[in-house]
C-alpha atoms as a PDB file:
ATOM      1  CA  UNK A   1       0.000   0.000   0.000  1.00  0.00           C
ATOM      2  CA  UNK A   2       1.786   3.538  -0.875  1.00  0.00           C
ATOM      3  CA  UNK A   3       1.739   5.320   2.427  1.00  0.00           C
ATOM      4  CA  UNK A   4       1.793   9.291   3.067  1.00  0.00           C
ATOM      5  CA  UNK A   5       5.726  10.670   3.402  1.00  0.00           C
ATOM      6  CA  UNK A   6       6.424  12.650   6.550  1.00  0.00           C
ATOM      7  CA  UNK A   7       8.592  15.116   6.009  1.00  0.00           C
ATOM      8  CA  UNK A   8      11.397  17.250   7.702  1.00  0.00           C
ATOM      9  CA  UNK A   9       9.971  19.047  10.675  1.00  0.00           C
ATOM     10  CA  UNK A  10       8.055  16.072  11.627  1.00  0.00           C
ATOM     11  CA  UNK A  11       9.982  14.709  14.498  1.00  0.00           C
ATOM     12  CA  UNK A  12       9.299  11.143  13.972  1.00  0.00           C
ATOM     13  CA  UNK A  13      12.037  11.659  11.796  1.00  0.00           C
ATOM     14  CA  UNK A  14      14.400  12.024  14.477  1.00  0.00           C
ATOM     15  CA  UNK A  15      13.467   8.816  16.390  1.00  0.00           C
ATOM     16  CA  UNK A  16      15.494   6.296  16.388  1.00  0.00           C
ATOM     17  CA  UNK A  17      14.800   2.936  15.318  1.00  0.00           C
ATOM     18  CA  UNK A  18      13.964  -0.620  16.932  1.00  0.00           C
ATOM     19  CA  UNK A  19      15.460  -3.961  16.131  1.00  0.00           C
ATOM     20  CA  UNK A  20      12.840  -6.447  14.671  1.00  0.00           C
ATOM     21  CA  UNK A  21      12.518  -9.392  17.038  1.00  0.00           C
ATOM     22  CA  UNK A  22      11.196 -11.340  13.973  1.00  0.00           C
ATOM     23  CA  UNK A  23      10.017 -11.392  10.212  1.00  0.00           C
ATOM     24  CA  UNK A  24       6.531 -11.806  10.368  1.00  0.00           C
ATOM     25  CA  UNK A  25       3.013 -10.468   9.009  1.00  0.00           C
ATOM     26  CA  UNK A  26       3.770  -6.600  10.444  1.00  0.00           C
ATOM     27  CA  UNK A  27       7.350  -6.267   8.875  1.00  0.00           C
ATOM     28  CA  UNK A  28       6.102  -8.300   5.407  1.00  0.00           C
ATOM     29  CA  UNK A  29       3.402  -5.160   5.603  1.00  0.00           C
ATOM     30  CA  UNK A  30       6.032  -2.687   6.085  1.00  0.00           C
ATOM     31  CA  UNK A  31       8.078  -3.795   3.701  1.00  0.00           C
ATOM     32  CA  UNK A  32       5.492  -4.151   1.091  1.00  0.00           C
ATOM     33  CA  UNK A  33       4.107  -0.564   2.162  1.00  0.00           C
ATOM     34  CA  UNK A  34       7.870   0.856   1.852  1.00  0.00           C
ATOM     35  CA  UNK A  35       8.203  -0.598  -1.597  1.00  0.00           C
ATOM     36  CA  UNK A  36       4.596   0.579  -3.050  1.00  0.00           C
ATOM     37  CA  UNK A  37       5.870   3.822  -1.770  1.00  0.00           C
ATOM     38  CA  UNK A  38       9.439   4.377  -2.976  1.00  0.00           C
ATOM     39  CA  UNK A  39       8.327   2.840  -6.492  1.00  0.00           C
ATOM     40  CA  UNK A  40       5.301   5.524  -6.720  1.00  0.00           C
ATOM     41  CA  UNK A  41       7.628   8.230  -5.888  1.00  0.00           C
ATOM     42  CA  UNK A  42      10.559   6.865  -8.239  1.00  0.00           C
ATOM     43  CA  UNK A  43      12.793   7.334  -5.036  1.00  0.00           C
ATOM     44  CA  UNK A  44      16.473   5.794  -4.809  1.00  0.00           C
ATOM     45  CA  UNK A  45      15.108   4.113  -1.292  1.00  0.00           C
ATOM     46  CA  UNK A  46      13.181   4.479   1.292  1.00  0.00           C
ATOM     47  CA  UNK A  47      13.312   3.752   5.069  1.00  0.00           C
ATOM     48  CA  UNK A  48      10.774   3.139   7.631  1.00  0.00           C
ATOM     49  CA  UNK A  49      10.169   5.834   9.876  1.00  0.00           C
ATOM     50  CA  UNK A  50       9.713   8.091   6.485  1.00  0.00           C
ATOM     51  CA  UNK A  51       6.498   6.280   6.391  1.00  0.00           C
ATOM     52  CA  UNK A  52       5.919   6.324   9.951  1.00  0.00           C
ATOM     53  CA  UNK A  53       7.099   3.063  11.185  1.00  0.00           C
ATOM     54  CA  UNK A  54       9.902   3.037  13.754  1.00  0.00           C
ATOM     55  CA  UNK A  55      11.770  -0.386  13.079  1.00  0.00           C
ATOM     56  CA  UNK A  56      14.906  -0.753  11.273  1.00  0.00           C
ATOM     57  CA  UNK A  57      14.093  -1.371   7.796  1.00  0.00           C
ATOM     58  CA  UNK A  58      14.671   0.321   4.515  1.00  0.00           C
ATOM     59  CA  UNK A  59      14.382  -0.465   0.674  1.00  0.00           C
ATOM     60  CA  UNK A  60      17.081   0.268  -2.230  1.00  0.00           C
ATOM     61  CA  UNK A  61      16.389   1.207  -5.514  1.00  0.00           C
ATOM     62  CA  UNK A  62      20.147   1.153  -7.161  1.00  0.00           C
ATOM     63  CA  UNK A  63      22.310  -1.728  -8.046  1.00  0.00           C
ATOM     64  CA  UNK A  64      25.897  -1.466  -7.424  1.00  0.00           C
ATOM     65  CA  UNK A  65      28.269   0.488  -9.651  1.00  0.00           C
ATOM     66  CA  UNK A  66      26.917   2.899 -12.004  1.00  0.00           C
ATOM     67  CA  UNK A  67      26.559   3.262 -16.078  1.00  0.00           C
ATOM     68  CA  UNK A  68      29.078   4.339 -18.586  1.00  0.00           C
ATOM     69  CA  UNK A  69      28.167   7.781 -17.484  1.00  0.00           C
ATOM     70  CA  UNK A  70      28.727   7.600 -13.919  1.00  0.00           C
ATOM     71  CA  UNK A  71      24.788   7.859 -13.398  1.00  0.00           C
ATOM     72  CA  UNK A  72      23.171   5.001 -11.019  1.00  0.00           C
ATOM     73  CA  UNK A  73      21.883   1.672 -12.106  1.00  0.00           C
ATOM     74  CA  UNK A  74      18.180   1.286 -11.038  1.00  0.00           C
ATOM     75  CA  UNK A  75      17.122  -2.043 -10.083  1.00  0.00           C
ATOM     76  CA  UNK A  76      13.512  -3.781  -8.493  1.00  0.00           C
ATOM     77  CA  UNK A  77      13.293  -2.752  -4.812  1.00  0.00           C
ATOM     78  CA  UNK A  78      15.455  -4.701  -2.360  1.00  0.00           C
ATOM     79  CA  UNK A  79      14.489  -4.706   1.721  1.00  0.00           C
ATOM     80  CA  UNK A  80      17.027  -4.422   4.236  1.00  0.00           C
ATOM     81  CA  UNK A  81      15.842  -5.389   7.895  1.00  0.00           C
ATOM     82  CA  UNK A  82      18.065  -4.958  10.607  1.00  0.00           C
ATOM     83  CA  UNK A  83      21.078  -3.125   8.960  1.00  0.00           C
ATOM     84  CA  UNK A  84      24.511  -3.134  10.428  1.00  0.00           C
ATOM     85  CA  UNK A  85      26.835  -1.321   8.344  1.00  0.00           C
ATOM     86  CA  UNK A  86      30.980  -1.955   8.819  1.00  0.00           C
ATOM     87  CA  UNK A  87      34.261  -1.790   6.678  1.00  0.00           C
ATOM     88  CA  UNK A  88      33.584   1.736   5.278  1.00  0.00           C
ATOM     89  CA  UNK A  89      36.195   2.682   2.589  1.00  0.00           C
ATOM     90  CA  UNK A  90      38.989   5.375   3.272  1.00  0.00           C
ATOM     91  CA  UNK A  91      38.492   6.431  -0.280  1.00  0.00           C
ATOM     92  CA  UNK A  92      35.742   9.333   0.358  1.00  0.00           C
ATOM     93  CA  UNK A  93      33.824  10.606  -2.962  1.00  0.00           C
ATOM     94  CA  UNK A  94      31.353  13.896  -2.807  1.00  0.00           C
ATOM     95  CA  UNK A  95      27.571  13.423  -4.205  1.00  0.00           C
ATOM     96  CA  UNK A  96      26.951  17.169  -5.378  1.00  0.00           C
ATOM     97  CA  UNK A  97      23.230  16.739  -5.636  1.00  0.00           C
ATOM     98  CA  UNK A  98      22.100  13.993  -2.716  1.00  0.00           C
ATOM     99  CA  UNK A  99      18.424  14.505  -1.749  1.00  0.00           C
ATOM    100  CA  UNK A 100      15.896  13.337   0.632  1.00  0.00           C
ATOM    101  CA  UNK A 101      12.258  12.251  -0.264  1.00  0.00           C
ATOM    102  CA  UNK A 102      11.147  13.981   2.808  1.00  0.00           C
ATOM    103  CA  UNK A 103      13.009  16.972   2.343  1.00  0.00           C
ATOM    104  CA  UNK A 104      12.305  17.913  -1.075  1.00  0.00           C
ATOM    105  CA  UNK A 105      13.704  20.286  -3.802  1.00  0.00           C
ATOM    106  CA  UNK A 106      16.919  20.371  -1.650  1.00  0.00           C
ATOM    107  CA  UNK A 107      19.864  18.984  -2.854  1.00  0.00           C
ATOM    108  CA  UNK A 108      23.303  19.421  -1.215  1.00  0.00           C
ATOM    109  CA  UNK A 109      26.868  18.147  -1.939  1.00  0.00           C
ATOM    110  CA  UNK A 110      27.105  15.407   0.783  1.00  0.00           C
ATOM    111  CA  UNK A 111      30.814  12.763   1.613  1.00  0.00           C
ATOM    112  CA  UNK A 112      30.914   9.489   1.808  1.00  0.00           C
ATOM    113  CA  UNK A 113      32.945   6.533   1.808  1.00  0.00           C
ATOM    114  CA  UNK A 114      32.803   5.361  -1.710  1.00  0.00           C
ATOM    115  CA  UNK A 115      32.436   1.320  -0.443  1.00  0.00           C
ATOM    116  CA  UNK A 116      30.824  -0.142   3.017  1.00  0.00           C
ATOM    117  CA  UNK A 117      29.635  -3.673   3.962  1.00  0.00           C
ATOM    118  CA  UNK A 118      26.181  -4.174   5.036  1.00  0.00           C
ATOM    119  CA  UNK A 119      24.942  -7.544   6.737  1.00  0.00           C
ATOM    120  CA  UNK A 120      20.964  -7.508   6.881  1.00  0.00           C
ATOM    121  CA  UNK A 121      18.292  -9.728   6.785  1.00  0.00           C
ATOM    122  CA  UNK A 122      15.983 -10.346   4.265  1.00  0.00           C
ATOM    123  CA  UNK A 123      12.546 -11.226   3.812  1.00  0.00           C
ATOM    124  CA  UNK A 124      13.017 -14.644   3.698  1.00  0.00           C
ATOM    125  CA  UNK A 125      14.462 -14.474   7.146  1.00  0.00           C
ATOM    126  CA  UNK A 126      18.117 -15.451   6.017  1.00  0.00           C
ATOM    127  CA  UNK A 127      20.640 -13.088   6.874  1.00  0.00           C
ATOM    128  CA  UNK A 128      22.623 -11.710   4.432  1.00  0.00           C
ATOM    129  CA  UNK A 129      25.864 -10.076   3.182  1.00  0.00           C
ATOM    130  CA  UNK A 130      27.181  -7.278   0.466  1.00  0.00           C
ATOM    131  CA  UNK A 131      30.440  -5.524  -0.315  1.00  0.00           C
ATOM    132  CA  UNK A 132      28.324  -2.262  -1.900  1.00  0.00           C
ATOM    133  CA  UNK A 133      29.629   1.162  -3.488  1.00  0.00           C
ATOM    134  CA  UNK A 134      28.834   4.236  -4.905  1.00  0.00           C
ATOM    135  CA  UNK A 135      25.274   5.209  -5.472  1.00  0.00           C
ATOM    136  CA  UNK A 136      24.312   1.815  -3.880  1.00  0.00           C
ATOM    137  CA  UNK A 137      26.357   2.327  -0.745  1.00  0.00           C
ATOM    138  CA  UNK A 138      25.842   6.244  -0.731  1.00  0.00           C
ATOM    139  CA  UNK A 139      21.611   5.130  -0.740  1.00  0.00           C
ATOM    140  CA  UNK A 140      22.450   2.513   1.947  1.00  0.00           C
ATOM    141  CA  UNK A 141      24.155   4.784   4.033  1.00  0.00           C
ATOM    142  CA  UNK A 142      21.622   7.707   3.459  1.00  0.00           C
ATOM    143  CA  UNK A 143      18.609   4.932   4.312  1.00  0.00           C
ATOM    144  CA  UNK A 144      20.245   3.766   7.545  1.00  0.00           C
ATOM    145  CA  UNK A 145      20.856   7.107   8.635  1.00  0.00           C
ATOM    146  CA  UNK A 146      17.328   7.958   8.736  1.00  0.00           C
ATOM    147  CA  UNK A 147      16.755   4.373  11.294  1.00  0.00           C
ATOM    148  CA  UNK A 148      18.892   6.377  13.699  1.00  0.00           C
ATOM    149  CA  UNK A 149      16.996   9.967  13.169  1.00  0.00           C
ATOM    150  CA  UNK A 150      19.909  11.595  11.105  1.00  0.00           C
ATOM    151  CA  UNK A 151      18.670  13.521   8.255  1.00  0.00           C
ATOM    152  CA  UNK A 152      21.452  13.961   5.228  1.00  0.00           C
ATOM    153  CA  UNK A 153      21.364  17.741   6.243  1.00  0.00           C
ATOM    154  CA  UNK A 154      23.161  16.860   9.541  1.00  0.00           C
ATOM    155  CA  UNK A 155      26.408  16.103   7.136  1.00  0.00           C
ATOM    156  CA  UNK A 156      26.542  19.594   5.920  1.00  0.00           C
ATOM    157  CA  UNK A 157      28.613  21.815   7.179  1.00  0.00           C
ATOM    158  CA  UNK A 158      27.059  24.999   9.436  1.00  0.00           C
ATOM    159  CA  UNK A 159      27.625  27.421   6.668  1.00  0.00           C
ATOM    160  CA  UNK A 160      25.909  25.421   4.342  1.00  0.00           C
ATOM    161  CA  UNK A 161      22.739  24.685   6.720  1.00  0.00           C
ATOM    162  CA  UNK A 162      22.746  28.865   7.634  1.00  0.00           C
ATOM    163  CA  UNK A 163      22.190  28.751   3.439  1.00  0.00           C
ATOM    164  CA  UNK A 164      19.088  26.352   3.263  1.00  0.00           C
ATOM    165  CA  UNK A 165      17.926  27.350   6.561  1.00  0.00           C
ATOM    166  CA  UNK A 166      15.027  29.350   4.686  1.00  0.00           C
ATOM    167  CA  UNK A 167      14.261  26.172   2.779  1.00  0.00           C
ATOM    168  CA  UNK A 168      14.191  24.172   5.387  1.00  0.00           C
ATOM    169  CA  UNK A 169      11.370  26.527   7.444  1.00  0.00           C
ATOM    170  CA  UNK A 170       9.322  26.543   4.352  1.00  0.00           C
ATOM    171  CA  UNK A 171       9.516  23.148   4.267  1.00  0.00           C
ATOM    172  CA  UNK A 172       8.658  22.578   7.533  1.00  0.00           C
ATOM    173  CA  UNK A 173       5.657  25.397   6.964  1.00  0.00           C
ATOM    174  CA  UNK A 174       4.574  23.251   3.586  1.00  0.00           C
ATOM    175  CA  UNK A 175       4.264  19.796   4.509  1.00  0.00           C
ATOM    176  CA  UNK A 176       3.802  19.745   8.243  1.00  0.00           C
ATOM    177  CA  UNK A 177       1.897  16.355   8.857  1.00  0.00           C
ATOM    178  CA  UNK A 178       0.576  16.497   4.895  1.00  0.00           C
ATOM    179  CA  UNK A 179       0.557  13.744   2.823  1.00  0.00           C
ATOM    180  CA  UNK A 180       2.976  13.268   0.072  1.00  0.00           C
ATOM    181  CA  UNK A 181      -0.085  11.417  -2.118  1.00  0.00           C
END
C-alpha cells in the first residue's frame, strides 16, 4: 500500500529505530508498504520511519556500480531489515546533488565513503551479506541514517545549513503532517 511521506519538521524523523525481534506479518506489511511507496515516488530508497514506522528497515532502488556515465543503475526494490553497516572505505567521494524524499527540492553536496559492507536480513528471514559502493552504498548509508533519526542535512557543514535554513522553514511550513499522495 503507498503510504503518506512525513517530512522534515516532523519529528518522527528524528526517532530512532527498533530492532525487529522477527520477520513476520507486520514487517512483510512494512516492507510491502515501503516498496509501493518508494516505487510511486521513483525514489532511490526508502526507510521506515519516512512512512511512519519506527523499526529498522529500509528499501534500495540502485544496483551497485553505475553506467558508462557515472549515473546510477536502477534495479527492483530490495528490503534491508536490521542493517549493520561496517568496513567503510577510506576512499571518500562527494555526491553534489544527494536529496531526501522527505526533504524535497533540496539537494546538497554530501561525503561518503565510496564502499561499506552491510549484513541484513531479508525477507526470507536469512541473513545476508554485500560488499556495496557508490550510489548503492551512498543510498544505503543515506537509508540507515534515517533508522537512527539523522537527516542527510546533519552532514553539511554549518555554513551550508545557515544557506538552506530558509528552505528548510518553508519546508517545515509546507508539509507539516501532509501527505505526500
Amino acid at each position: 500500500m503507498i503510504k503518506k511521506l512525513i517530512y522534515y519538521g516532523n519529528p518522527g524523523l528524528r526517532k530512532k529505530c527498533i530492532e525487529s525481534e522477527e520477520i513476520g506479518e507486520d514487517m512483510l506489511k512494512v516492507s510491502q508498504n515501503l516498496v509501493d511507496t518508494v516505487l510511486h515516488l521513483n525514489g532511490a530508497g526508502l526507510a521506515a520511519p519516512q512512512i511512519g514506522e519506527y523499526v529498522r528497515i529500509f528499501v534500495i532502488c540502485y544496483d551497485n556500480g553505475a553506467d558508462s556515465m557515472e549515473r546510477p543503475i536502477l534495479c527492483p526494490p530490495k528490503v534491508y531489515i536490521n542493517p549493520k553497516l561496517s568496513n567503510p572505505s577510506k576512499k571518500e567521494v562527494t555526491c553534489y546533488r544527494e536529496g531526501c524524499l522527505s526533504i524535497p527540492e533540496i539537494y546538497e553536496s554530501v561525503k561518503r565513503p565510496y564502499a561499506i559492507t552491510v549484513e541484513a536480513i531479508g525477507l526470507d528471514g536469512n541473513t545476508f551479506i554485500e560488499s556495496i559502493s557508490g550510489w548503492r552504498a551512498r543510498s544505503v548509508m543515506h537509508e540507515n541514517d534515517h533508522l537512527n533519526g539523522v537527516l542527510f542535512i546533519d552532514r553539511l557543514s554549518p555554513k551550508v545549513r545557515n544557506k538552506i535554513a530558509r528552505d528548510l522553514n518553508k519546508i517545515k511550513k509546507q508539509y507539516n503532517n501532509r501527505s505526500s499522495l
